[in-house]
Protein backbone atom coordinates (compact mmCIF):
# COMPACT_ATOMS: atom_id res chain seq x y z
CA UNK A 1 0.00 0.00 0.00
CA UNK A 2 1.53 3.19 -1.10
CA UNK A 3 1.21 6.90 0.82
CA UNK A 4 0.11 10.03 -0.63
CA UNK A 5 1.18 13.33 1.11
CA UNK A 6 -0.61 15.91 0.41
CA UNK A 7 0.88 19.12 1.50
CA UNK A 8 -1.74 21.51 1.43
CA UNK A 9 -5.51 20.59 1.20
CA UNK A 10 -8.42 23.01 1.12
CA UNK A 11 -12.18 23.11 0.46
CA UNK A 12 -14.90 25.15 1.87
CA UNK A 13 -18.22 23.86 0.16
CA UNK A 14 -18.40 20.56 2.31
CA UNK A 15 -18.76 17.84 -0.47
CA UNK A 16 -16.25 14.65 0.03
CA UNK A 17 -12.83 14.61 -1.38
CA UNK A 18 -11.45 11.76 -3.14
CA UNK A 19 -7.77 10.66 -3.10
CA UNK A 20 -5.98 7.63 -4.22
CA UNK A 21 -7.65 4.61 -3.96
CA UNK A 22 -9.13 2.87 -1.19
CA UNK A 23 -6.76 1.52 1.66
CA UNK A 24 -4.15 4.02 0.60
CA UNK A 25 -2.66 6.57 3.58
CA UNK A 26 -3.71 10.05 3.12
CA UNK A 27 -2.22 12.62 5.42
CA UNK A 28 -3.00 16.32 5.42
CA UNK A 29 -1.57 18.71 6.61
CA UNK A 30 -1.92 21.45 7.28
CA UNK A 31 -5.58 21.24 8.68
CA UNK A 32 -7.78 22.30 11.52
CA UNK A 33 -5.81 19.40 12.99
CA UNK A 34 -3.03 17.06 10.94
CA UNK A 35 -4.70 14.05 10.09
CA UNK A 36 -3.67 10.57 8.79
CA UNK A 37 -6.80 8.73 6.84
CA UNK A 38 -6.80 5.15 5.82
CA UNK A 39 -9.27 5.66 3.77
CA UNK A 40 -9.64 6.99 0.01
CA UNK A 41 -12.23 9.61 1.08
CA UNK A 42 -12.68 12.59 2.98
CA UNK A 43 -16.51 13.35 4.20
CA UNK A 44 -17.23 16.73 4.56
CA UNK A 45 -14.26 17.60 3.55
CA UNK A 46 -13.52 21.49 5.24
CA UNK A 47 -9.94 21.84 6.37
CA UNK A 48 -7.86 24.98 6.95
CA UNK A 49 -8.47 28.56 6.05
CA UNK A 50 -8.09 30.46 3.38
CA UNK A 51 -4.25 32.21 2.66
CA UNK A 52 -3.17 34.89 0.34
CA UNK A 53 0.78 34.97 -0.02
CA UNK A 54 1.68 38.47 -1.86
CA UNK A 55 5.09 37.75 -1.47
CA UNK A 56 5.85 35.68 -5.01
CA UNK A 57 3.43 38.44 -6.89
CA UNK A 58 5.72 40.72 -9.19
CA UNK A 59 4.51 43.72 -11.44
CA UNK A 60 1.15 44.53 -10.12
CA UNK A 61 -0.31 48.07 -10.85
CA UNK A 62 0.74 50.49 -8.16
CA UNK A 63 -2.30 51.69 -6.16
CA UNK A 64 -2.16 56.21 -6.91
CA UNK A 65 -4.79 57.65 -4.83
CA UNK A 66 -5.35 61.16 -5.31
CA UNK A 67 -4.66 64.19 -2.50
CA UNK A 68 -6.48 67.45 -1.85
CA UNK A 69 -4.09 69.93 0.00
CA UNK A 70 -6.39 73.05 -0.34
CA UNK A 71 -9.47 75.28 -1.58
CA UNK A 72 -10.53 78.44 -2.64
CA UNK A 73 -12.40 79.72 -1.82
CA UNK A 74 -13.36 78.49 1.36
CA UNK A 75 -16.82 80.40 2.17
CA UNK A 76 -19.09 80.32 -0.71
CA UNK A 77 -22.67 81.17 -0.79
CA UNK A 78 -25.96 79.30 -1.84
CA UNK A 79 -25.30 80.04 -5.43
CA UNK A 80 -23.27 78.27 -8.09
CA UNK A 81 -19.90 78.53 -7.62
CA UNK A 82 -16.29 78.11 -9.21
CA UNK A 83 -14.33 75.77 -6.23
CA UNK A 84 -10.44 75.25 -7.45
CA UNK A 85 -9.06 72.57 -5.69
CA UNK A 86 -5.22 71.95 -5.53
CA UNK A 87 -3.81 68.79 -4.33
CA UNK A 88 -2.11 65.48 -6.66
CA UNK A 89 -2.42 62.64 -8.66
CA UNK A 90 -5.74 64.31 -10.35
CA UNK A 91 -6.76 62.01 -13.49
CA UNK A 92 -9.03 63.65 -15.84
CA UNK A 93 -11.32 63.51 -15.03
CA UNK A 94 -12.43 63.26 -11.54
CA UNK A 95 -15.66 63.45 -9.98
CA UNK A 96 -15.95 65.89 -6.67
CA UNK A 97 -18.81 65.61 -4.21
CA UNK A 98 -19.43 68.04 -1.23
CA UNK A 99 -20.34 65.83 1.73
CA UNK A 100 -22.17 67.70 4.30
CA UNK A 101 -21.48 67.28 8.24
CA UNK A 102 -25.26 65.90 8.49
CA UNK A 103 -23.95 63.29 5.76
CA UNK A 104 -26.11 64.92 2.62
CA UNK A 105 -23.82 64.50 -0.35
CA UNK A 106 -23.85 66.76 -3.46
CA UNK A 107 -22.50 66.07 -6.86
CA UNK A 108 -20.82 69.31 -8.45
CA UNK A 109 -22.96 70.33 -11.87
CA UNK A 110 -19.65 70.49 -13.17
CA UNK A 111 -15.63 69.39 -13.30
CA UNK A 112 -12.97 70.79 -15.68
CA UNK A 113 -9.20 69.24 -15.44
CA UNK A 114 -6.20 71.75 -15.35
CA UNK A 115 -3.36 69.67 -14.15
CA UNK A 116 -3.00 66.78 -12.14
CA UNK A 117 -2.39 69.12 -9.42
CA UNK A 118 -5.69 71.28 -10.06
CA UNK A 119 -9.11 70.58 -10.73
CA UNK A 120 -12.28 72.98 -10.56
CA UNK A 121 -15.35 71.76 -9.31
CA UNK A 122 -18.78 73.80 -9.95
CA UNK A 123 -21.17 73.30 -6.85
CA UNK A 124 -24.09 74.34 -5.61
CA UNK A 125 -25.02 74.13 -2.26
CA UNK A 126 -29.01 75.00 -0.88
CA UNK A 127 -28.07 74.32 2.45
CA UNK A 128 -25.57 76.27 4.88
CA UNK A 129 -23.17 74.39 6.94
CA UNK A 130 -19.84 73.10 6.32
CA UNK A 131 -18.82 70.57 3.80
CA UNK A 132 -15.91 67.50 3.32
CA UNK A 133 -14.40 67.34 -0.49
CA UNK A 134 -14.38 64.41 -1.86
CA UNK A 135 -12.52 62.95 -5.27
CA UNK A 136 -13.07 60.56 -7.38
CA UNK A 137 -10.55 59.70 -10.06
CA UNK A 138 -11.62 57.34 -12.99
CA UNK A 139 -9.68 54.19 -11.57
CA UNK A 140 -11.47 54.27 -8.93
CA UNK A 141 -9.13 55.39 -6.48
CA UNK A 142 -10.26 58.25 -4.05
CA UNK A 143 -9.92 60.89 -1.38
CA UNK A 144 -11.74 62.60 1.02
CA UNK A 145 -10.95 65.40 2.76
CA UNK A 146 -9.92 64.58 6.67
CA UNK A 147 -11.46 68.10 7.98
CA UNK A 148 -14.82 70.17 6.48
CA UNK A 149 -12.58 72.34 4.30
CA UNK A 150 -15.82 74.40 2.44
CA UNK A 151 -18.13 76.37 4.61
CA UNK A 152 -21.83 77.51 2.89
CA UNK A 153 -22.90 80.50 4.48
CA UNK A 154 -25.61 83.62 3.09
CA UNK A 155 -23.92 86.81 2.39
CA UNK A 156 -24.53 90.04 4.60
CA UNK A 157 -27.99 91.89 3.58
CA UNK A 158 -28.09 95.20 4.29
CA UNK A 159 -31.70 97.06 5.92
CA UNK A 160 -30.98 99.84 5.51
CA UNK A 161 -31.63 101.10 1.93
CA UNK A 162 -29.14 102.83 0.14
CA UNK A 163 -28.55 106.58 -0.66
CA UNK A 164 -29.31 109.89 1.36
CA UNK A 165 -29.14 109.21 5.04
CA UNK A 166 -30.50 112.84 5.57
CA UNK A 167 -29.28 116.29 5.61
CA UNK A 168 -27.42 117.48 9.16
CA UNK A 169 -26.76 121.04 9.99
CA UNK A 170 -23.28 121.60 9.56
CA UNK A 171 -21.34 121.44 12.82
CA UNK A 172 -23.72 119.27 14.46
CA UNK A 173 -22.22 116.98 17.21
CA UNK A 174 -24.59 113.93 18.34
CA UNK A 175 -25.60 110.63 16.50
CA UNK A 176 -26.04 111.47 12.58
CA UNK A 177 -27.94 108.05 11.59
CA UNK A 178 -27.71 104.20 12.30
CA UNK A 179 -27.73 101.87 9.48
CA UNK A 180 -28.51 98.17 9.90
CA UNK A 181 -27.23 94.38 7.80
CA UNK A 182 -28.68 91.23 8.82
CA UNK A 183 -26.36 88.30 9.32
CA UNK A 184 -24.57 86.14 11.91
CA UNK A 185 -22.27 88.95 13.91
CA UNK A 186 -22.29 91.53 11.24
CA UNK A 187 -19.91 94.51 11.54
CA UNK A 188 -19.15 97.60 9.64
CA UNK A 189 -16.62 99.10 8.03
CA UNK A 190 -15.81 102.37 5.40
CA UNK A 191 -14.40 100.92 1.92
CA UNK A 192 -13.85 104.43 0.91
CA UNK A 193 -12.38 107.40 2.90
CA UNK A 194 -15.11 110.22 3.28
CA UNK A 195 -17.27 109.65 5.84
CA UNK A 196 -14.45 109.19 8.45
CA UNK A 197 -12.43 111.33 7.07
CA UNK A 198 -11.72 114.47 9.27
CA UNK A 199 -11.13 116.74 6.29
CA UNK A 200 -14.44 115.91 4.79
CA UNK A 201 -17.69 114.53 7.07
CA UNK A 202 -15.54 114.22 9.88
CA UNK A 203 -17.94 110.97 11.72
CA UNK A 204 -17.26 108.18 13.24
CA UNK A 205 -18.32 104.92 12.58
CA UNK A 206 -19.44 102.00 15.48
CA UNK A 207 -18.52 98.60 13.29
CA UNK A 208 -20.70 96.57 15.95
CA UNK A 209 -23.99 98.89 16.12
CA UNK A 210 -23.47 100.81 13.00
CA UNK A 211 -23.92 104.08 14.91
CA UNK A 212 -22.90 106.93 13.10
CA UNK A 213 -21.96 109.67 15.40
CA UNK A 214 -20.20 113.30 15.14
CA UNK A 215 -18.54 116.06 17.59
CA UNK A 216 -17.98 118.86 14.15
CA UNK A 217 -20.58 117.55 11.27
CA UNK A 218 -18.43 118.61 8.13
CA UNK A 219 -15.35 120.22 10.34
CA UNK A 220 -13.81 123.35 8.86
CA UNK A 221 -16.59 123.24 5.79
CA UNK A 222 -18.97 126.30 5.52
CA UNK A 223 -20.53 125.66 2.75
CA UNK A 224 -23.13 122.86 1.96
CA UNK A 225 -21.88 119.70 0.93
CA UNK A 226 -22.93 116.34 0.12
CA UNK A 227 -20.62 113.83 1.23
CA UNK A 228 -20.90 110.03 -0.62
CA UNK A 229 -19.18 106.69 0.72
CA UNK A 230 -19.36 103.38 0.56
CA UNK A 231 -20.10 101.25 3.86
CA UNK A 232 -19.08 97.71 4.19
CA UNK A 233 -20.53 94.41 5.86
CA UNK A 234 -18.78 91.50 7.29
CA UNK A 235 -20.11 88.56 8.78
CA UNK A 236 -18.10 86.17 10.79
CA UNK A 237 -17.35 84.13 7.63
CA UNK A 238 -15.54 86.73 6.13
CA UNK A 239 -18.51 87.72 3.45
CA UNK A 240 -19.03 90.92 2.29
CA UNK A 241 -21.80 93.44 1.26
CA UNK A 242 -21.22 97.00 -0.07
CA UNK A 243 -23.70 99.45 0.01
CA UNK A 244 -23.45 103.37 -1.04
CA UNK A 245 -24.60 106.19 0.90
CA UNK A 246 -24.68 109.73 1.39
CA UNK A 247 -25.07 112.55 3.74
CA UNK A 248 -25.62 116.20 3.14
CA UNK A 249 -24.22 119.33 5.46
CA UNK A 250 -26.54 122.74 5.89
CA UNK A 251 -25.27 125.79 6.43
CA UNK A 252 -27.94 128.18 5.34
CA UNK A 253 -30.32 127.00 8.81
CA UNK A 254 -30.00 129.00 12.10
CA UNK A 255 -30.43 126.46 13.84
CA UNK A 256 -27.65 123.43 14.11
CA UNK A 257 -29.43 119.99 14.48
CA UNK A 258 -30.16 117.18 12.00
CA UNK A 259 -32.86 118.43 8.95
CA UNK A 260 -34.49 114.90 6.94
């Protein structure tokens, strides 16, 4: 009677296993436990577990994931917007989806390839909050970013309405007018150099209450004068609305005091 080693014997469906013939020696190994059969079958045959050796495996594709290292801009609005994204290993071309915080995902409308270091993504976001990036290239391989890099967030809107915010005797000292933005910690700001100015309205400016106030409405001007700027404001995003404005100086009243 001969012996048949078998070094290595696996299967996983259950059915029997037939070796040699019958009265021959089968050992396995290895097993759940080495065994030595005198028989030529196996019943139920489920020895072992499954083994992947990588080591004898040459030439295989090298796995390239791609890599986002920034945005810009950061804060968009609701509307559509232009997002360039810089990072590597960008294959044209991608796919980018805005993941939101509460796990909503949006596809950008839009992708265009520069480089395999830049890609712009169009996107549209209803919903404020802040967003993950995520990439897509064609082979599958993929990134997302590890922080909420894009925050969503409305824009300043201004309540008060622009133009004339009344006509003050000139020389007046006391509060001038008060103009008002919705948003989340709005504050104000001069873009141009007028209303401040000490040569020229000669007010000051409160950036938290919008207060505009005066101690010499117009300074060393006598004659009537209407004074135009541009105020500014910013929420705690960084966003931005301008609005114009003017006020007028009277000279021609008796009495000092504010005239609307």
């Amino acid at each position: 009677m001969s012996e048949i080693k078998v070094n290595t014997l696996k299967k996983y469906d259950g059915s029997t296993i037939t070796i040699g013939e019958g009265g021959d020696t089968v050992t396995i190994t290895p097993g759940i436990t080495a065994t030595t059969l005198t028989s030529g079958t196996i019943p139920n045959a489920r020895y072992g577990t499954p083994t992947f050796d990588a080591s004898n495996l040459t030439n295989l594709p090298a796995e390239t994931k791609p890599t986002i290292g920034s945005i810009s801009p950061t804060v968009i609005t609701n509307d559509s917007t232009a997002v360039t994204i810089t990072g590597t290993n960008y294959v044209s071309i991608p796919t980018v989806d805005a993941i939101s915080t509460t796990g909503a995902i949006v596809a950008a409308s839009a992708v265009s390839f520069t480089s395999a270091t830049v890609i712009v993504a169009t996107l549209t976001l209803p919903i404020d909050g802040t967003y993950f990036i995520r990439i897509e290239n064609n082979d599958g391989n993929a990134v997302r970013s590890n922080t909420a890099l894009l925050t969503v967030s409305d824009n300043p809107v201004w309540t008060t309405n622009s133009g004339s915010l009344g006509t003050i005797a000139g020389n007046f000292s006391g509060t001038v007018a008060t103009v008002a933005a919705s948003g989340e910690s709005v504050t104000f700001s001069e873009t141009t150099s007028v209303l401040t100015n000490a040569s020229q309205a000669n007010c000051s400016l409160n950036s938290s209450t919008g207060v505009i106030t005066t101690s010499d409405f117009g300074g060393s001007s006598t004659s009537a004068t209407t004074y135009n700027f541009t105020l500014r404001a910013t929420d705690s995003q960084g966003q931005t609305a301008d609005r114009a404005f003017s006020l007028t100086s009277l000279y021609d009243i008796a009495n000092s005091g504010r005239f609307d």
